[in-house]
PDB file of N, CA and C in Angstrom:
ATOM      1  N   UNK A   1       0.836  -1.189   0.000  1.00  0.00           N
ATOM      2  CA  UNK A   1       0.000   0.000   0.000  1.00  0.00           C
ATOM      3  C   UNK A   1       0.879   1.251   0.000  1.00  0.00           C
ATOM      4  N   UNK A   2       0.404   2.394  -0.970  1.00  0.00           N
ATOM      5  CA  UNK A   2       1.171   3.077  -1.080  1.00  0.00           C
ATOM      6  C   UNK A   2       0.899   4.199  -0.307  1.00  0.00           C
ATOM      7  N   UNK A   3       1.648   5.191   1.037  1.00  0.00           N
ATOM      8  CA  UNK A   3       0.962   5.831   1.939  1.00  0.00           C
ATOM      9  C   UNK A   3       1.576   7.257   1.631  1.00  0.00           C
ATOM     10  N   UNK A   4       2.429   7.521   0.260  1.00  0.00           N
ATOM     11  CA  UNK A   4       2.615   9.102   0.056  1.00  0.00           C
ATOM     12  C   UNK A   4       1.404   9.533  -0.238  1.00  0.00           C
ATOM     13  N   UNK A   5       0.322   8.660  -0.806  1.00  0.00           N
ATOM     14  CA  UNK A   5      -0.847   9.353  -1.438  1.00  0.00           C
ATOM     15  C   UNK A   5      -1.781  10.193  -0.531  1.00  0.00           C
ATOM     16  N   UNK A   6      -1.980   8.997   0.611  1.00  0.00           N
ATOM     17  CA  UNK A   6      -2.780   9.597   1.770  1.00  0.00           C
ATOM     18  C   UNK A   6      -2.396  10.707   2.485  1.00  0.00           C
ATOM     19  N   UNK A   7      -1.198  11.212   2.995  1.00  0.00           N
ATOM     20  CA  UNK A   7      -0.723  12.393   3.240  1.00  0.00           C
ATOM     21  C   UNK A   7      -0.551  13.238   2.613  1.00  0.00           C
ATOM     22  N   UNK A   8      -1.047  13.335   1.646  1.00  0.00           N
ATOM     23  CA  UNK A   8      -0.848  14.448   0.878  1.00  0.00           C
ATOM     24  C   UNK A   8      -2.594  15.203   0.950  1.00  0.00           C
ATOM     25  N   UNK A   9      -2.425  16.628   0.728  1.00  0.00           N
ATOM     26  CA  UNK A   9      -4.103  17.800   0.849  1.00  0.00           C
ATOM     27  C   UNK A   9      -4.003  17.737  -0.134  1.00  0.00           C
ATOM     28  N   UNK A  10      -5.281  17.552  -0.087  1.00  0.00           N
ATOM     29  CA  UNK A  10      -6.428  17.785  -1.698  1.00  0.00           C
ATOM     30  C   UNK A  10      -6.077  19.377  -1.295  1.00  0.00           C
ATOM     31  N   UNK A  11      -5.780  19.927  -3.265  1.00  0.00           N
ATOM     32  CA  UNK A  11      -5.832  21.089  -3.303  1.00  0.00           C
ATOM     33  C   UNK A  11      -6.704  22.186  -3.855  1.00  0.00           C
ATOM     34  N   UNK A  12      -6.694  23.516  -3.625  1.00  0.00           N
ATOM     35  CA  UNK A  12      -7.780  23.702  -3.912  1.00  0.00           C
ATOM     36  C   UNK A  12      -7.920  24.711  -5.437  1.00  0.00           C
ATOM     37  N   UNK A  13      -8.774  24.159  -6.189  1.00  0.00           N
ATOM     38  CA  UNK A  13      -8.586  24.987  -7.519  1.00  0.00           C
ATOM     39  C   UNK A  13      -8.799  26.461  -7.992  1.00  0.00           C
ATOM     40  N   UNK A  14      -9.684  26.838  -6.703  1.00  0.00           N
ATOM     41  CA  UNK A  14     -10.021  28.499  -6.793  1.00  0.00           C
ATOM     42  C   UNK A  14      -8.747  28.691  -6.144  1.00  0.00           C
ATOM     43  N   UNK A  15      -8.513  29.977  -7.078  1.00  0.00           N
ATOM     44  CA  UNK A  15      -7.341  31.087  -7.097  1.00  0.00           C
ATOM     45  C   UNK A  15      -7.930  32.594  -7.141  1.00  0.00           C
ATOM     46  N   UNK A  16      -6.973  33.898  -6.150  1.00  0.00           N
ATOM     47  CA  UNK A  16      -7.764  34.794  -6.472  1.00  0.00           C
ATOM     48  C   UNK A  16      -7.049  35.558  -7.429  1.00  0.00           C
ATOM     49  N   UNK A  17      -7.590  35.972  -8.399  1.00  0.00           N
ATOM     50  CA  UNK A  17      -6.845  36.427  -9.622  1.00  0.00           C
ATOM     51  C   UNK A  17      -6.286  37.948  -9.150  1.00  0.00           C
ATOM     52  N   UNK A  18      -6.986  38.640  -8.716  1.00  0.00           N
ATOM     53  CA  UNK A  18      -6.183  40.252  -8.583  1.00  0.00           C
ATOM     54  C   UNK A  18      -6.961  41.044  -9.284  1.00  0.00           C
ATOM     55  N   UNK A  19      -7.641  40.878 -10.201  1.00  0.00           N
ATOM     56  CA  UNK A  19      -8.687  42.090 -11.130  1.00  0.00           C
ATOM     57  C   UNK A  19      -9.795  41.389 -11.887  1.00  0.00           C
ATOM     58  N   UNK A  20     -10.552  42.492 -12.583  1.00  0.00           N
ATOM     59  CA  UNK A  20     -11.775  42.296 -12.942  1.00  0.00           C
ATOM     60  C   UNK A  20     -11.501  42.657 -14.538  1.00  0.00           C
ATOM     61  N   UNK A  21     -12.689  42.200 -15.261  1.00  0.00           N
ATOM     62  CA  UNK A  21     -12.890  42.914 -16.901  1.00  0.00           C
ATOM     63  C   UNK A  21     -13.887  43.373 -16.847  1.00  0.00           C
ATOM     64  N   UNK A  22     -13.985  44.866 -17.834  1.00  0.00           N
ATOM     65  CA  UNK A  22     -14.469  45.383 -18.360  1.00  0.00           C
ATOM     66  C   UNK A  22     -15.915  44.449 -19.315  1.00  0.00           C
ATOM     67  N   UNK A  23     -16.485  45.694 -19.621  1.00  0.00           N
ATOM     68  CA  UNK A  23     -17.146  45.022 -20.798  1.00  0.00           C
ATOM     69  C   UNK A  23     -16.522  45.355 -22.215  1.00  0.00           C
ATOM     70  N   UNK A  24     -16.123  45.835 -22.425  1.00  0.00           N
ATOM     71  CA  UNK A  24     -14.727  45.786 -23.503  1.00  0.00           C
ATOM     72  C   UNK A  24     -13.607  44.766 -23.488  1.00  0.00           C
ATOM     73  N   UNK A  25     -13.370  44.535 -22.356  1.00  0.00           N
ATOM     74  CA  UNK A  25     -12.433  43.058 -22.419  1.00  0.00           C
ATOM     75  C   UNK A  25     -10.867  43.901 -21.605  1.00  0.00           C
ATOM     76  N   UNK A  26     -11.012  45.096 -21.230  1.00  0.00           N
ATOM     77  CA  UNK A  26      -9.858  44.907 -20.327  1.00  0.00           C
ATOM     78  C   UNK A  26      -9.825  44.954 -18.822  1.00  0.00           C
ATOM     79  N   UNK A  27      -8.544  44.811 -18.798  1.00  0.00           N
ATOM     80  CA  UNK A  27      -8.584  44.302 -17.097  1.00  0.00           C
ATOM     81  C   UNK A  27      -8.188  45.576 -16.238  1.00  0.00           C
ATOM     82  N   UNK A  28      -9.005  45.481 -15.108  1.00  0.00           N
ATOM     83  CA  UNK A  28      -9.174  46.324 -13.850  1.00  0.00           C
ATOM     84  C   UNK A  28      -8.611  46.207 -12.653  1.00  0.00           C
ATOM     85  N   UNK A  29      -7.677  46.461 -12.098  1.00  0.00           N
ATOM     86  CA  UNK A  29      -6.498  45.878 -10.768  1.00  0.00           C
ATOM     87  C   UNK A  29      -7.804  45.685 -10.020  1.00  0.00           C
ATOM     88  N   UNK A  30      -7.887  45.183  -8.790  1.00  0.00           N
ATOM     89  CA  UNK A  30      -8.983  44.686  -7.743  1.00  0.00           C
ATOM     90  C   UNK A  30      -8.588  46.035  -7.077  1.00  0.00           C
ATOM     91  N   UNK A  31      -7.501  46.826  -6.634  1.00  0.00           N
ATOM     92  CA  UNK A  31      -7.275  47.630  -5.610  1.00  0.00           C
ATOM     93  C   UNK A  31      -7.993  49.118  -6.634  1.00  0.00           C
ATOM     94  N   UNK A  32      -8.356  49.194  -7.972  1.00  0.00           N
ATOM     95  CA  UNK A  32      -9.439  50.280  -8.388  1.00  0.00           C
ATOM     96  C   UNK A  32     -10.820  50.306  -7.459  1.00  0.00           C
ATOM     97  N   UNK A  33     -11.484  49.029  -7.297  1.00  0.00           N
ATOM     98  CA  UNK A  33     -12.319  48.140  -7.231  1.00  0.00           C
ATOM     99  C   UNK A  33     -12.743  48.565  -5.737  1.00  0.00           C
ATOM    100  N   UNK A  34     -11.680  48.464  -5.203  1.00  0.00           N
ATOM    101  CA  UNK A  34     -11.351  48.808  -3.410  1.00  0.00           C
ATOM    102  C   UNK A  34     -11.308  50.135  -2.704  1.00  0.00           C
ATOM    103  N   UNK A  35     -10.514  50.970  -3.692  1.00  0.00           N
ATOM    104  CA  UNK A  35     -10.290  52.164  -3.459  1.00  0.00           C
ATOM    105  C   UNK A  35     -11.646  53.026  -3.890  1.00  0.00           C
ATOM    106  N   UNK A  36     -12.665  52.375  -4.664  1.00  0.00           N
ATOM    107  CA  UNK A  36     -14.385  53.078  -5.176  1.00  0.00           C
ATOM    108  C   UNK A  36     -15.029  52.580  -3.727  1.00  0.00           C
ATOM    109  N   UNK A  37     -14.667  51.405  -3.371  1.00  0.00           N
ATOM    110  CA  UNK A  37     -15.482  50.834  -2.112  1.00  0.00           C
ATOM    111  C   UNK A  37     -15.577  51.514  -1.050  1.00  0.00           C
ATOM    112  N   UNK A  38     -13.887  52.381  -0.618  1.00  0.00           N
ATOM    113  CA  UNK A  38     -13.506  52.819   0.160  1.00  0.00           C
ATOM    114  C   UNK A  38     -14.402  54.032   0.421  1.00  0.00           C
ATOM    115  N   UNK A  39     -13.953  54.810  -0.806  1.00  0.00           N
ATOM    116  CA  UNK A  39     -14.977  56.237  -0.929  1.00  0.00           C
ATOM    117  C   UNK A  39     -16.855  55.923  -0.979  1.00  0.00           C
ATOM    118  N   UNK A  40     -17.201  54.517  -1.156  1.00  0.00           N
ATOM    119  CA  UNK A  40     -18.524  54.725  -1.244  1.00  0.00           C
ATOM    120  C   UNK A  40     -18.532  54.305   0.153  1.00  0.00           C
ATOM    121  N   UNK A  41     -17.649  53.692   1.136  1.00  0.00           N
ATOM    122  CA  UNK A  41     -18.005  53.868   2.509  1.00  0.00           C
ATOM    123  C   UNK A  41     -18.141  55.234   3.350  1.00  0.00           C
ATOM    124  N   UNK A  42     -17.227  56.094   2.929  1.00  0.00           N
ATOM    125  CA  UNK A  42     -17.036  57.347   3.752  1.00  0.00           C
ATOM    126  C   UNK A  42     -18.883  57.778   3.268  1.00  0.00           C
ATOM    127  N   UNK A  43     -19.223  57.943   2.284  1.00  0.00           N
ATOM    128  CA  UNK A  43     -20.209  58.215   1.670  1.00  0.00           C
ATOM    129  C   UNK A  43     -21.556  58.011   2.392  1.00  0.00           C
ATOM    130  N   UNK A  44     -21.650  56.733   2.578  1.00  0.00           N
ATOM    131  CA  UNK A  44     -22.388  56.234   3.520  1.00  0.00           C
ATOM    132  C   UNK A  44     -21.999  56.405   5.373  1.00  0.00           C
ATOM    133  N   UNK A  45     -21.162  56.715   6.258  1.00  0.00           N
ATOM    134  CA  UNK A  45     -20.423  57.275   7.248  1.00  0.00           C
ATOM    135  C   UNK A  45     -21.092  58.609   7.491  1.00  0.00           C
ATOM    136  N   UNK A  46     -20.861  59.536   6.150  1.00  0.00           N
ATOM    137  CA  UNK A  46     -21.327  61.060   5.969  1.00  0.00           C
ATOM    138  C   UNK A  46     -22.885  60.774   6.705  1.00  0.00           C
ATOM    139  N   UNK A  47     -23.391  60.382   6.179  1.00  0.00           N
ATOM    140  CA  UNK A  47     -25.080  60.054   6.329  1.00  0.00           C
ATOM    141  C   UNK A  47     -25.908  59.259   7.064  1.00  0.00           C
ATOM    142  N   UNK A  48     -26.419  59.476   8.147  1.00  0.00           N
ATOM    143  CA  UNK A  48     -26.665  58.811   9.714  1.00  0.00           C
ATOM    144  C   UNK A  48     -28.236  58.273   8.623  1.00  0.00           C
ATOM    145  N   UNK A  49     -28.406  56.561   8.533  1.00  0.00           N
ATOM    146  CA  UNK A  49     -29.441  56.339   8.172  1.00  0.00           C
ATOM    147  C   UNK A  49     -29.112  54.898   8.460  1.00  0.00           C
ATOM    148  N   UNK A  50     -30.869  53.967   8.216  1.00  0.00           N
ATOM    149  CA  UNK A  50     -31.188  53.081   8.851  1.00  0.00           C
ATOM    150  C   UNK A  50     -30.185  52.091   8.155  1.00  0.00           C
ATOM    151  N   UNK A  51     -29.965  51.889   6.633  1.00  0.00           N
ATOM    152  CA  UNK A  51     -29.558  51.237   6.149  1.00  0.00           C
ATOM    153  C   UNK A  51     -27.935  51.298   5.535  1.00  0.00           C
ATOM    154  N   UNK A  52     -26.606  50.870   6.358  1.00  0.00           N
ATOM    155  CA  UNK A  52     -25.055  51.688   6.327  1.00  0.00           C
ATOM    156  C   UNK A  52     -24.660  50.775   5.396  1.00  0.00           C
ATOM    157  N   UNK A  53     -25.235  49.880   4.973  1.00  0.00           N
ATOM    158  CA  UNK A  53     -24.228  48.872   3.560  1.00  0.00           C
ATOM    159  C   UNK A  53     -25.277  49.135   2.428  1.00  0.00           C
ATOM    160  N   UNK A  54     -24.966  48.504   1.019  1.00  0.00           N
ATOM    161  CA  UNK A  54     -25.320  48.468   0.020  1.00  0.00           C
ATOM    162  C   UNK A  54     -25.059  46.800  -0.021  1.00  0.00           C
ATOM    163  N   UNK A  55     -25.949  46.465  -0.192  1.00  0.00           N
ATOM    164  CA  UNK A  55     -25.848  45.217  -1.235  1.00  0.00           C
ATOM    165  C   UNK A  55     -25.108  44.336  -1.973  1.00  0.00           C
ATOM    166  N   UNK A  56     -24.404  43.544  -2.125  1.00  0.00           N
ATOM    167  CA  UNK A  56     -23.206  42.955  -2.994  1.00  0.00           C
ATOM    168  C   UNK A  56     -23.889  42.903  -4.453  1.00  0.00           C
ATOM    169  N   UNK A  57     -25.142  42.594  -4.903  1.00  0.00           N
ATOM    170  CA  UNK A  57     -25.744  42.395  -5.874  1.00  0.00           C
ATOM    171  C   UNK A  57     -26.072  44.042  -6.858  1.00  0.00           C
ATOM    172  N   UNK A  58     -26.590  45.070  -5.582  1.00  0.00           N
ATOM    173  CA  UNK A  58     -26.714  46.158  -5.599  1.00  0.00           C
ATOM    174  C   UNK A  58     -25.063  46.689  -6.498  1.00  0.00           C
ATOM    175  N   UNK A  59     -24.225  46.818  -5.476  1.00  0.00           N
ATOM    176  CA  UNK A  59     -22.810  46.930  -6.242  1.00  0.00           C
ATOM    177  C   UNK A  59     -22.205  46.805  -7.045  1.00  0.00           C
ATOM    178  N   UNK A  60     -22.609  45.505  -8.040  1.00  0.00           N
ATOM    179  CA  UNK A  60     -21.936  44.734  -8.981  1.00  0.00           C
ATOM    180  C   UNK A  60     -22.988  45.562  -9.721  1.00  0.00           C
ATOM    181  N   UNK A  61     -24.076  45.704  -9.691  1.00  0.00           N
ATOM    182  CA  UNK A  61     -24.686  46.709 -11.032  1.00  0.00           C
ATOM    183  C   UNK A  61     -24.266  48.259 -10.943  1.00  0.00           C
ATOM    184  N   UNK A  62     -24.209  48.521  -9.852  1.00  0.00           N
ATOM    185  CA  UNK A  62     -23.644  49.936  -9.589  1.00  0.00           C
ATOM    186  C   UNK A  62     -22.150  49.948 -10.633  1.00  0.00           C
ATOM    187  N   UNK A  63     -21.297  49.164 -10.298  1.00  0.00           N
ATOM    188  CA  UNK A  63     -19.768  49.220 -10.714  1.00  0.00           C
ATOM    189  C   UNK A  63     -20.139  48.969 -12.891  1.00  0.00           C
ATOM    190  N   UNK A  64     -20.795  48.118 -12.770  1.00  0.00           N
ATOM    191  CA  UNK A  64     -21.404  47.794 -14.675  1.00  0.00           C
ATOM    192  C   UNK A  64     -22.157  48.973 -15.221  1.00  0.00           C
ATOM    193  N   UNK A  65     -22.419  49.757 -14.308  1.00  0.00           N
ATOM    194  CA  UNK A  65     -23.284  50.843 -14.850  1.00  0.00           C
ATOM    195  C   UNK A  65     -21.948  52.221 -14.922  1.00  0.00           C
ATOM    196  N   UNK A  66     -21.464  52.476 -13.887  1.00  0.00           N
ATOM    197  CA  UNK A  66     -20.933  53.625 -14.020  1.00  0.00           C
ATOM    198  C   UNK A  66     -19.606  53.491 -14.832  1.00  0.00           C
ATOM    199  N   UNK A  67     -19.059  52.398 -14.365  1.00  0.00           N
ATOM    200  CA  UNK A  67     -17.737  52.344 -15.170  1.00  0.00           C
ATOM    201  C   UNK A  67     -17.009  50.917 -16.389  1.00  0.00           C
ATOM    202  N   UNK A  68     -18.286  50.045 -16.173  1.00  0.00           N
ATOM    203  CA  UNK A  68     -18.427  48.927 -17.088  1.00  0.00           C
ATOM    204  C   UNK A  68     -17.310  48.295 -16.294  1.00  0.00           C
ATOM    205  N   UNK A  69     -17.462  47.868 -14.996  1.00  0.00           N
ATOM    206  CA  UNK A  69     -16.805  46.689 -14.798  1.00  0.00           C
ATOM    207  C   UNK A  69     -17.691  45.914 -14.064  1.00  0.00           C
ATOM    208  N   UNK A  70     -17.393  44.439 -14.799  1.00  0.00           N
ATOM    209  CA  UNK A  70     -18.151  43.284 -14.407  1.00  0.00           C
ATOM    210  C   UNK A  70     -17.767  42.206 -13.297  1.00  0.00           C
ATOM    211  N   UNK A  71     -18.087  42.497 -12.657  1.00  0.00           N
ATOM    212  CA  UNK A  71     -17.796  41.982 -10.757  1.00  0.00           C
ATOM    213  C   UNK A  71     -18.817  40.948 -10.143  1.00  0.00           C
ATOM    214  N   UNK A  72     -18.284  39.714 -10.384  1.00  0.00           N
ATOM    215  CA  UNK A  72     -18.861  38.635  -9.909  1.00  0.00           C
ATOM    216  C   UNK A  72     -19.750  39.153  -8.134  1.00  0.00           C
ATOM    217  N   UNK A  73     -20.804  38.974  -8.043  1.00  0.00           N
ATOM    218  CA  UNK A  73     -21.491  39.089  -6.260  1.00  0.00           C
ATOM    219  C   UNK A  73     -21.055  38.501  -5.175  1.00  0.00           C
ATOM    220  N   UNK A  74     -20.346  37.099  -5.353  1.00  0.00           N
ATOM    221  CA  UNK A  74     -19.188  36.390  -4.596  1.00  0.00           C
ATOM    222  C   UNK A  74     -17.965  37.209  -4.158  1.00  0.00           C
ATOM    223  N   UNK A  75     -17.330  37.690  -4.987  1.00  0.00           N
ATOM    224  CA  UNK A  75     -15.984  38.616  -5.527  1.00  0.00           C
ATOM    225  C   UNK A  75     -16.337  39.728  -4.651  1.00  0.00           C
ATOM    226  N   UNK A  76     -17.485  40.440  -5.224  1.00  0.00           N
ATOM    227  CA  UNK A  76     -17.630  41.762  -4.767  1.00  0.00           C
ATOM    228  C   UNK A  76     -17.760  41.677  -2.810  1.00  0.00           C
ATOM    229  N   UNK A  77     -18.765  40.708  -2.525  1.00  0.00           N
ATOM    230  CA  UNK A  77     -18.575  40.486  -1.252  1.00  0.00           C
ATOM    231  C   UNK A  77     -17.266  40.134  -0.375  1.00  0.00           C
ATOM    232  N   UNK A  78     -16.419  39.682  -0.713  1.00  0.00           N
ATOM    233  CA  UNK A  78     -15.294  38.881  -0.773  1.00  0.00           C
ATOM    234  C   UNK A  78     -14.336  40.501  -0.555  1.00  0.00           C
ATOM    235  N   UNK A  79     -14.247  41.034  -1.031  1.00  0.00           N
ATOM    236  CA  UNK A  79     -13.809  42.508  -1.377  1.00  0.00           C
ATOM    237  C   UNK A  79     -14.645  43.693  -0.247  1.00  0.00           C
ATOM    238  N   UNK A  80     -15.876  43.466   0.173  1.00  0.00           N
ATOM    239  CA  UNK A  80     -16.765  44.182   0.571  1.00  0.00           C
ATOM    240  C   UNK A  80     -15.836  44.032   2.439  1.00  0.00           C
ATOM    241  N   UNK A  81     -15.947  42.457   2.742  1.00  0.00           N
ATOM    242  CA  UNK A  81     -15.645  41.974   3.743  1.00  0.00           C
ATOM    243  C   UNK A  81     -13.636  42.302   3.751  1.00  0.00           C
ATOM    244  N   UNK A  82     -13.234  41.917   3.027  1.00  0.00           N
ATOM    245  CA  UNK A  82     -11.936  42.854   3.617  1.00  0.00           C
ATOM    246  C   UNK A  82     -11.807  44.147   4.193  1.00  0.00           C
ATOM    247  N   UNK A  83     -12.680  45.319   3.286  1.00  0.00           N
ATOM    248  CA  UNK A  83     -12.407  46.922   4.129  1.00  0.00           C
ATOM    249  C   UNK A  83     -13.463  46.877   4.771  1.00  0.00           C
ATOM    250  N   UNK A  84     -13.802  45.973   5.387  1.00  0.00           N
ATOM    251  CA  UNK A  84     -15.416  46.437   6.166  1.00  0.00           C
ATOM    252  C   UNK A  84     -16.860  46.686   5.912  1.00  0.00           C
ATOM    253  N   UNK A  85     -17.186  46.587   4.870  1.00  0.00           N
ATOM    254  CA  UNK A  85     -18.350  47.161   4.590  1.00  0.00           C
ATOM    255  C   UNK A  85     -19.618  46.449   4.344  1.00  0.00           C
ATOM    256  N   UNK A  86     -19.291  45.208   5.733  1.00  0.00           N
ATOM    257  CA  UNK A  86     -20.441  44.211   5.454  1.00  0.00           C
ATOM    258  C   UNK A  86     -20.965  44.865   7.160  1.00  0.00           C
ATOM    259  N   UNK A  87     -22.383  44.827   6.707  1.00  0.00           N
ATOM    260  CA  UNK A  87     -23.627  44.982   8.138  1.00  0.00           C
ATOM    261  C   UNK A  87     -23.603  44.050   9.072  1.00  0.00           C
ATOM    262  N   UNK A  88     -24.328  44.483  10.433  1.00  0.00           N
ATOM    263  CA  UNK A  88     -24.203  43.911  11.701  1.00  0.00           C
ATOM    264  C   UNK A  88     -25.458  43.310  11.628  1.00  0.00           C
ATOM    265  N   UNK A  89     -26.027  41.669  11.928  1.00  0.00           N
ATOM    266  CA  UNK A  89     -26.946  41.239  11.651  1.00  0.00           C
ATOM    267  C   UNK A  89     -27.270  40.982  13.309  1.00  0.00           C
ATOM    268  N   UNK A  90     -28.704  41.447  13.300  1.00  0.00           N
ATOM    269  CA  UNK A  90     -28.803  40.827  15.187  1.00  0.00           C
ATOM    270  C   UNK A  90     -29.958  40.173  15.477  1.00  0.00           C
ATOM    271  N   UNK A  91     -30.123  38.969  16.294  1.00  0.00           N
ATOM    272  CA  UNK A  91     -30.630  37.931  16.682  1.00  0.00           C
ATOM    273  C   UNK A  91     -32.059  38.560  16.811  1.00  0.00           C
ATOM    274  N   UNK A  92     -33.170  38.144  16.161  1.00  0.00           N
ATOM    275  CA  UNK A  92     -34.653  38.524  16.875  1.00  0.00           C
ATOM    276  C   UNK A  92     -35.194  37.752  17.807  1.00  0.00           C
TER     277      UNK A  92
END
């Protein structure tokens, strides 16, 4: 029986690439992506209201609309949750 096999980790095939495309077909560093996130947080900060996040789904059309980049809702959350900008959910 051969036991290098068993010690060895299954690996994993998602990779995070670093940027996004356009709808034209070019590519967008992720830290553009981050640095819009950043400023649409202060944005929301400025403005005392019930609702302090936007949406991951919300976002990804926001970002296709203003500047044609196409941002998976996984991704965008994924991105959202690094600088903070995911909501506080509380127990009813």
């Amino acid at each position: 029986m051969d036991t290098s096999s068993l010690s060895k980790k299954k690996r994993s095939n998602s990779k995070i690439r670093g940027f996004c495309y356009t709808v034209n077909g070019d590519k967008v560093p992720d830290e553009f992506v981050i640095a819009e996130l950043k400023q649409i947080k202060e944005h929301l900060n400025m403005y005392v209201s019930k609702q302090k996040t936007i949406g991951s789904t919300k976002l990804c059309e926001y970002f296709k609309e203003k500047y044609g980049i196409i941002i998976n809702h996984k991704k965008m959350r994924r991105l959202k949750h690094e600088i903070g900008l995911v909501g506080k959910y509380t127990n009813h």
